[in-house]
C-alpha atoms as a PDB file:
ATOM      1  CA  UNK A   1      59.603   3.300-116.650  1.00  0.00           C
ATOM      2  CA  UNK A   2      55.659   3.166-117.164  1.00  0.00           C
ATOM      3  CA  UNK A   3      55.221   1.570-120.588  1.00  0.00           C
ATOM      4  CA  UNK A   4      52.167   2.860-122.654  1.00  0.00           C
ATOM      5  CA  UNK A   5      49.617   0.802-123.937  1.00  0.00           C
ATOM      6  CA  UNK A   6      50.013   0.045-127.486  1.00  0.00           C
ATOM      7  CA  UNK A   7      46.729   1.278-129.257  1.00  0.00           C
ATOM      8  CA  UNK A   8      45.635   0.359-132.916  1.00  0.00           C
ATOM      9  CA  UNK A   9      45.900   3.578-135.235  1.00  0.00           C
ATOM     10  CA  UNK A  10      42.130   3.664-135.011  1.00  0.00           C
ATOM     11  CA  UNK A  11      42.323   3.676-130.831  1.00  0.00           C
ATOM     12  CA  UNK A  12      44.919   6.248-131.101  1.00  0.00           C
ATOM     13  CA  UNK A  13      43.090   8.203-133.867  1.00  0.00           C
ATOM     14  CA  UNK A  14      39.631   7.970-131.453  1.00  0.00           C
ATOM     15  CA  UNK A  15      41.974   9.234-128.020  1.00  0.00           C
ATOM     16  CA  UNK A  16      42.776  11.759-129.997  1.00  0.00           C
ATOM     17  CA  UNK A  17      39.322  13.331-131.100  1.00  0.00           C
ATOM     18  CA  UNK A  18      37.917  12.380-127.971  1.00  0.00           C
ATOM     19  CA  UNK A  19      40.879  14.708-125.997  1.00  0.00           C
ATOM     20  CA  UNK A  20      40.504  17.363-129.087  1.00  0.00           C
ATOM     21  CA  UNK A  21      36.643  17.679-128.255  1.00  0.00           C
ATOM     22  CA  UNK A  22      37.138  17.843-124.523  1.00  0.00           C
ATOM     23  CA  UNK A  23      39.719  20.731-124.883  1.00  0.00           C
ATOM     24  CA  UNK A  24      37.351  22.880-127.282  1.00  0.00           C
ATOM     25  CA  UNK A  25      34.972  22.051-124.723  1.00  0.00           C
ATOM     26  CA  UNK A  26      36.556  23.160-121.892  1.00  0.00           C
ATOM     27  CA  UNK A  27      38.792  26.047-122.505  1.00  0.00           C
ATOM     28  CA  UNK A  28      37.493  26.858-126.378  1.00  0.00           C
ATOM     29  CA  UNK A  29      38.882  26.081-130.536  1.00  0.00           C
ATOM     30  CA  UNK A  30      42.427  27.979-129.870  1.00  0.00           C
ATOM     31  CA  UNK A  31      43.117  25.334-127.674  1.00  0.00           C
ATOM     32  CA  UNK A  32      42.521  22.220-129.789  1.00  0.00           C
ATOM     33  CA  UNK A  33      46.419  22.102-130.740  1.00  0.00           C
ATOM     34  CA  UNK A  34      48.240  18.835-131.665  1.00  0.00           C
ATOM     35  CA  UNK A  35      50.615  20.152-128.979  1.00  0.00           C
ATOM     36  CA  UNK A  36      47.977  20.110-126.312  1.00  0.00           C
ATOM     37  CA  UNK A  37      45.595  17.199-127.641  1.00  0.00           C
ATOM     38  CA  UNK A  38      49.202  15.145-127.565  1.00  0.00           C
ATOM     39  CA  UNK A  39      49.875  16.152-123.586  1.00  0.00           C
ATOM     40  CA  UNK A  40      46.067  15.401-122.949  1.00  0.00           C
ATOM     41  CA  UNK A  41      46.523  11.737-124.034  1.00  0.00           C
ATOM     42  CA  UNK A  42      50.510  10.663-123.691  1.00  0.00           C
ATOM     43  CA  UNK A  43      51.371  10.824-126.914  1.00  0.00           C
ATOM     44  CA  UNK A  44      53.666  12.773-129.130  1.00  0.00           C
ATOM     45  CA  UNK A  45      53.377  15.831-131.215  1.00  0.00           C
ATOM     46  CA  UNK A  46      54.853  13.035-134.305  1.00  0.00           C
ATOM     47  CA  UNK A  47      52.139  10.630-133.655  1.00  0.00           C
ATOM     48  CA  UNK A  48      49.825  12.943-134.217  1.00  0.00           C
ATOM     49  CA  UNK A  49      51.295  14.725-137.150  1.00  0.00           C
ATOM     50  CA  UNK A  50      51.112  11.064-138.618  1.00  0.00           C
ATOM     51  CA  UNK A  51      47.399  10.719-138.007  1.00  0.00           C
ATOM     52  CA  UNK A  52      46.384  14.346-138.574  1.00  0.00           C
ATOM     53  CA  UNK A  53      48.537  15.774-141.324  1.00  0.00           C
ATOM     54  CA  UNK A  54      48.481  19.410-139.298  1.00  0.00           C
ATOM     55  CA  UNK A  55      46.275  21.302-136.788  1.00  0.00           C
ATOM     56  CA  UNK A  56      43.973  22.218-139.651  1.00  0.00           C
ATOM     57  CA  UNK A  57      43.352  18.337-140.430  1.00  0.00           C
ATOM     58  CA  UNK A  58      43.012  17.712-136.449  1.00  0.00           C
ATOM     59  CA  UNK A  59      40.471  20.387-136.378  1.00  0.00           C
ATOM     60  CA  UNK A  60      38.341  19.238-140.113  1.00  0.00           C
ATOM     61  CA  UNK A  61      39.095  15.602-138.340  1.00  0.00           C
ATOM     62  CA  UNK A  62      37.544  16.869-135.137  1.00  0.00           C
ATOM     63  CA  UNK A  63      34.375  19.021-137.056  1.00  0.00           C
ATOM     64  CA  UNK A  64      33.539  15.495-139.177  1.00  0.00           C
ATOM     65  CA  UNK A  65      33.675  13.633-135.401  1.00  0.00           C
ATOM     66  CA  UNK A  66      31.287  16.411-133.659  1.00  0.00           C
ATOM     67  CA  UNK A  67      28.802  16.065-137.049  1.00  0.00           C
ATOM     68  CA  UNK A  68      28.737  12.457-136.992  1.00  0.00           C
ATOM     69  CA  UNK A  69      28.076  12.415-133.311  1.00  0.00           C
ATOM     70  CA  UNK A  70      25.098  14.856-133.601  1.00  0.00           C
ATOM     71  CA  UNK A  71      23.335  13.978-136.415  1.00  0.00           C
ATOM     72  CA  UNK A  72      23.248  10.519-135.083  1.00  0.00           C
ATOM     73  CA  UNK A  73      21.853  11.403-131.839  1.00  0.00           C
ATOM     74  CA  UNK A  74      19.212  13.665-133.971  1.00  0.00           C
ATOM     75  CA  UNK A  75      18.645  11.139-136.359  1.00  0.00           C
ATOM     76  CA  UNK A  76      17.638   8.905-133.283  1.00  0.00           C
ATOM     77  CA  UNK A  77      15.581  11.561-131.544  1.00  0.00           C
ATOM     78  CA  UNK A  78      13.576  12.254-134.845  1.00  0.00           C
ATOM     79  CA  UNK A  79      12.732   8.445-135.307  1.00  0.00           C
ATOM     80  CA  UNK A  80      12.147   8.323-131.681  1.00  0.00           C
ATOM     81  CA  UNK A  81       9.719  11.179-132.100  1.00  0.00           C
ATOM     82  CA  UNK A  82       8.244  10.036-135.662  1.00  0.00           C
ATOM     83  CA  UNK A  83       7.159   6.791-133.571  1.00  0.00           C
ATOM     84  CA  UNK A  84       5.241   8.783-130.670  1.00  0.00           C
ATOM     85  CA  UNK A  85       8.618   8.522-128.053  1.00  0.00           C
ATOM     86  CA  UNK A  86       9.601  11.796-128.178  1.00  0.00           C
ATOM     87  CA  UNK A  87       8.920  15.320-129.112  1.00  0.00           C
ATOM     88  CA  UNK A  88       9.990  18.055-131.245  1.00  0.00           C
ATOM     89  CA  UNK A  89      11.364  19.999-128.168  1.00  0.00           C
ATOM     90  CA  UNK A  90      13.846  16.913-127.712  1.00  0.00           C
ATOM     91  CA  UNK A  91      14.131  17.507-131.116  1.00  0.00           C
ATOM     92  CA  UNK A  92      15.185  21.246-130.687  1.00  0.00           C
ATOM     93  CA  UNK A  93      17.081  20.400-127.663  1.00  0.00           C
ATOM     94  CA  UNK A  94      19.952  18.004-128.993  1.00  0.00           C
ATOM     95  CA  UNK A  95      20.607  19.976-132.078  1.00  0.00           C
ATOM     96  CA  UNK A  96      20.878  22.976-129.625  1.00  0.00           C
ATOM     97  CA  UNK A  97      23.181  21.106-126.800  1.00  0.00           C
ATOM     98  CA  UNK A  98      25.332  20.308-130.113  1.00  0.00           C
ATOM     99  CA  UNK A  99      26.176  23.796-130.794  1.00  0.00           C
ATOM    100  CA  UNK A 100      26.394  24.795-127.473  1.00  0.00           C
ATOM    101  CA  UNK A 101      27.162  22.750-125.027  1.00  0.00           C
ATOM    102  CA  UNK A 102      28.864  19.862-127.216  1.00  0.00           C
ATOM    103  CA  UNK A 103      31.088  22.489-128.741  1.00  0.00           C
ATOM    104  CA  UNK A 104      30.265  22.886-132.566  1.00  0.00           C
ATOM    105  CA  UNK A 105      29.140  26.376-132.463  1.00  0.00           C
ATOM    106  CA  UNK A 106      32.460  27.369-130.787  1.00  0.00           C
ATOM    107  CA  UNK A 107      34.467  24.977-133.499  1.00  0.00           C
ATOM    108  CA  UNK A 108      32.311  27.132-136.610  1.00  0.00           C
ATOM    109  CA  UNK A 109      32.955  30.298-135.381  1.00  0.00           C
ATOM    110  CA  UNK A 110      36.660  29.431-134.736  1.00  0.00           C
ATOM    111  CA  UNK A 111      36.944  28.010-138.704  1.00  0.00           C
ATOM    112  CA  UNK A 112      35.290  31.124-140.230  1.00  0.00           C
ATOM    113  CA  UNK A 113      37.455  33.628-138.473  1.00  0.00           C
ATOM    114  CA  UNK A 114      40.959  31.712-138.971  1.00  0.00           C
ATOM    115  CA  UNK A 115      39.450  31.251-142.653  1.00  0.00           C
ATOM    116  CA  UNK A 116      39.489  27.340-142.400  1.00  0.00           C
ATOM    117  CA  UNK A 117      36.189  27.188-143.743  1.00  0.00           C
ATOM    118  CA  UNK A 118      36.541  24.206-145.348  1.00  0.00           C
ATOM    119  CA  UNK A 119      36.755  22.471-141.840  1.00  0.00           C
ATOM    120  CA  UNK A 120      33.147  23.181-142.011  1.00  0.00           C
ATOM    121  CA  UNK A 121      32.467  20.718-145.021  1.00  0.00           C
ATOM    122  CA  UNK A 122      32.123  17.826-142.720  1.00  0.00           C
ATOM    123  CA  UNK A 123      29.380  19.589-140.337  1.00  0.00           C
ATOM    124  CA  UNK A 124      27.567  20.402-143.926  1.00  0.00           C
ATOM    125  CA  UNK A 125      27.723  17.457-145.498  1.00  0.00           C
ATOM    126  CA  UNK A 126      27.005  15.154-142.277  1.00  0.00           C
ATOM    127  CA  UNK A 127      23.597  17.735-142.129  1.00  0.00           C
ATOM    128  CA  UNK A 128      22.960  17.106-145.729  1.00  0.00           C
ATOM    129  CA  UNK A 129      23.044  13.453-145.331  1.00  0.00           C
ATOM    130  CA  UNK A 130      21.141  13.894-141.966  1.00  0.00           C
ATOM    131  CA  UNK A 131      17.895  15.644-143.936  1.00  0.00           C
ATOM    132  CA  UNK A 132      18.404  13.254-146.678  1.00  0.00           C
ATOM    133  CA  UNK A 133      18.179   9.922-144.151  1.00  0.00           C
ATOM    134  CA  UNK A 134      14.885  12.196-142.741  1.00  0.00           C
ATOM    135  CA  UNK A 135      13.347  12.952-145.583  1.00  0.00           C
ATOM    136  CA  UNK A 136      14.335  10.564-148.860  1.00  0.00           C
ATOM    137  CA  UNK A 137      11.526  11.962-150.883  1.00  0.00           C
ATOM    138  CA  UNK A 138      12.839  15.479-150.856  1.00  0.00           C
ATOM    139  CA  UNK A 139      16.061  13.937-152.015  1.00  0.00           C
ATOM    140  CA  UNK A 140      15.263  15.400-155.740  1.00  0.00           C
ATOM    141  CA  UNK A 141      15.354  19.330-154.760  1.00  0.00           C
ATOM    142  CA  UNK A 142      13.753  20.040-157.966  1.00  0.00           C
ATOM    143  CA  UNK A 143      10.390  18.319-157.055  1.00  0.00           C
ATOM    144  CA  UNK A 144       8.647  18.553-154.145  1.00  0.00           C
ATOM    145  CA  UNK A 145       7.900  21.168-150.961  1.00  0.00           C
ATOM    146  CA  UNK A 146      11.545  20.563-149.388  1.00  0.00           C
ATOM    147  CA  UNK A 147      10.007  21.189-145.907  1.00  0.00           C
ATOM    148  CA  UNK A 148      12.619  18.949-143.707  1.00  0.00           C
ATOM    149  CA  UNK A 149      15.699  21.130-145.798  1.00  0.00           C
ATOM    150  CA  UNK A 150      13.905  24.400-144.663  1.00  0.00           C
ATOM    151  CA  UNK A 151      13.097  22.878-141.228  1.00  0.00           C
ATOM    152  CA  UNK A 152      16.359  21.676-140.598  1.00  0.00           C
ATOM    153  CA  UNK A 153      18.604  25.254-141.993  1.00  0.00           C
ATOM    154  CA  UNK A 154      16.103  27.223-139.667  1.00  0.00           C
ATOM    155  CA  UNK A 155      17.080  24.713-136.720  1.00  0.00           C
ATOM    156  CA  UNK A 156      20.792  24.376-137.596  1.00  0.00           C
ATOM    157  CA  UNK A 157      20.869  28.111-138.005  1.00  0.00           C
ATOM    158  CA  UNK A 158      19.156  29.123-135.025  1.00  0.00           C
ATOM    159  CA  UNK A 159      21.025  26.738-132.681  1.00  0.00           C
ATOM    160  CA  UNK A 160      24.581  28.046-133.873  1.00  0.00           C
ATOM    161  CA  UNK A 161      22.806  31.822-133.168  1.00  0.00           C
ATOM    162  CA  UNK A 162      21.883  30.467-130.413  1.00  0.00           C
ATOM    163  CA  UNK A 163      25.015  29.010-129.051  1.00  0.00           C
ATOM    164  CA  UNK A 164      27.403  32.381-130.120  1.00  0.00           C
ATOM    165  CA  UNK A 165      24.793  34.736-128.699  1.00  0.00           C
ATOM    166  CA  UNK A 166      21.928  33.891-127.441  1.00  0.00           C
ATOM    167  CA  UNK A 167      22.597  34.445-123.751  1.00  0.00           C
ATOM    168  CA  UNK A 168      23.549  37.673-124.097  1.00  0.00           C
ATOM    169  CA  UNK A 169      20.661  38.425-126.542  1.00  0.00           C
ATOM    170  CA  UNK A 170      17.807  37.039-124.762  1.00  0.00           C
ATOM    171  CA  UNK A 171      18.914  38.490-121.460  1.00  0.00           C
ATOM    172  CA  UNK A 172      19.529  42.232-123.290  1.00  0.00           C
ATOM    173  CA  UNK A 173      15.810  41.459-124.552  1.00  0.00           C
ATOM    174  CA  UNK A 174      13.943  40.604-121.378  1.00  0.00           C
ATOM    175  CA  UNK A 175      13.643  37.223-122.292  1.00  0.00           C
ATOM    176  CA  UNK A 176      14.208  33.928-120.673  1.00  0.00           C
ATOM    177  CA  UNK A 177      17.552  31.899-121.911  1.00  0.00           C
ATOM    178  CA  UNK A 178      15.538  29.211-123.217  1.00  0.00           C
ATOM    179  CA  UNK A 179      13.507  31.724-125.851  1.00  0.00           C
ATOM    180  CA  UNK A 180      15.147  30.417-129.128  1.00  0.00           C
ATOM    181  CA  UNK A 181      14.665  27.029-128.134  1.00  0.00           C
ATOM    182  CA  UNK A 182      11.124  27.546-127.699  1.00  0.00           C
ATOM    183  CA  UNK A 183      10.873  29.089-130.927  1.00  0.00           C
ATOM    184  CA  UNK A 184      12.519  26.493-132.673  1.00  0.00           C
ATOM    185  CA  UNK A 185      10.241  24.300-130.847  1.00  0.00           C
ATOM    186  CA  UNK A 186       7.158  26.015-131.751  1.00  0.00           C
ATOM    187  CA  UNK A 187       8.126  25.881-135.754  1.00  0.00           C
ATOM    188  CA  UNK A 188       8.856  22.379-135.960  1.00  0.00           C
ATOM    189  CA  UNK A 189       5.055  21.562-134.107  1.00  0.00           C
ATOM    190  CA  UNK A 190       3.598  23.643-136.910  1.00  0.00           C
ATOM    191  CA  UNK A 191       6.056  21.921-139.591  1.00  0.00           C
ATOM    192  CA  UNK A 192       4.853  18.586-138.150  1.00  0.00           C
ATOM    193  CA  UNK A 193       1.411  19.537-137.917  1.00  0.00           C
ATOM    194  CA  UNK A 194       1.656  20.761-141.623  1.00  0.00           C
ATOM    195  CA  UNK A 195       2.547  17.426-142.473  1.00  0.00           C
ATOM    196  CA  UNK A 196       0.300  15.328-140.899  1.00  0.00           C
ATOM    197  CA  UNK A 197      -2.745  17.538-143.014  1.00  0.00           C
ATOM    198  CA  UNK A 198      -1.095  17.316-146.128  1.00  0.00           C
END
């Protein structure tokens, strides 16, 4: 009999979101189950029912995860770019690999149409906090132009487009795959730009 490493509940807890992300990855949100994310890692449906509450908490659990992960790899590229390393395309291009390629647009789409919105919180608040850590002086919405909150909705909004439909959309217009991006690109130059003559 193999005997299973013992893991602490934050190991097992970690395994867990790590196999849950891999599966929406892979094969898309129906399949991030506690039944499958348990098989994926050798462990059973129970423990994760003790970690998760439900398939709904696995997949707000797993939403928080993906947000965390993102906005602190675009947190880095946009102090990274603030300090001359980096540019607003690599910018454009993480938030954009989040929704599509790391699975997040997949995992939004999946909440809104099995009404689980409130999964979403997590991605929304994580972004909030993001633009806030960006941009402290626009904390006060009342004062102030609020440029980073209108940079960063256009961005997060066109990379989830981007990720449900752009393929299709770009190829049905003529246009190369990589048109959004380039767009996105393009508006957060300007925003920068903007900035630097204020």
């Amino acid at each position: 009999m193999v005997q299973r490493k013992r893991l602490t509940p934050e190991e097992s807890r970690s395994s867990a979101l790590e196999a849950a992300r891999a599966l929406l990855i892979e094969t898309g949100p129906q399949s991030v189950t506690l039944k499958a994310v348990a098989g994926r890692i050798g462990r059973t449906h129970a423990n994760l029912l003790h970690h998760f509450g439900s398939a709904s908490g696995l997949q707000k659990a797993l939403a928080e995860h993906l947000a965390r992960t993102v906005c602190e790899t675009i947190i880095e590229a946009v102090r990274a770019s603030r300090a001359g390393l980096g540019s607003p395309r690599e910018v454009v291009d993480l938030a954009f690999d989040a929704f599509d390629r790391e699975g997040a647009g997949a995992l939004t789409s999946w909440m809104l149409l099995t009404g689980n919105e409130d999964a979403l919180d997590p991605i929304i608040s994580t972004i909030h906090e993001l633009v806030d850590e960006l941009a402290p002086g626009e904390a006060d919405h009342a004062s102030g132009d609020q440029r980073i909150h209108r940079d960063t909705l256009t961005l997060v909004l066109m990379a989830l487009g981007d990720a449900l439909i752009g393929g299709a959309l770009a190829k049905s217009l003529g246009l190369p795959r990589d048109a959004a991006r380039e767009r996105a690109s393009d508006m957060l130059e300007a925003s920068l730009a903007e900035q630097l003559q204020a």
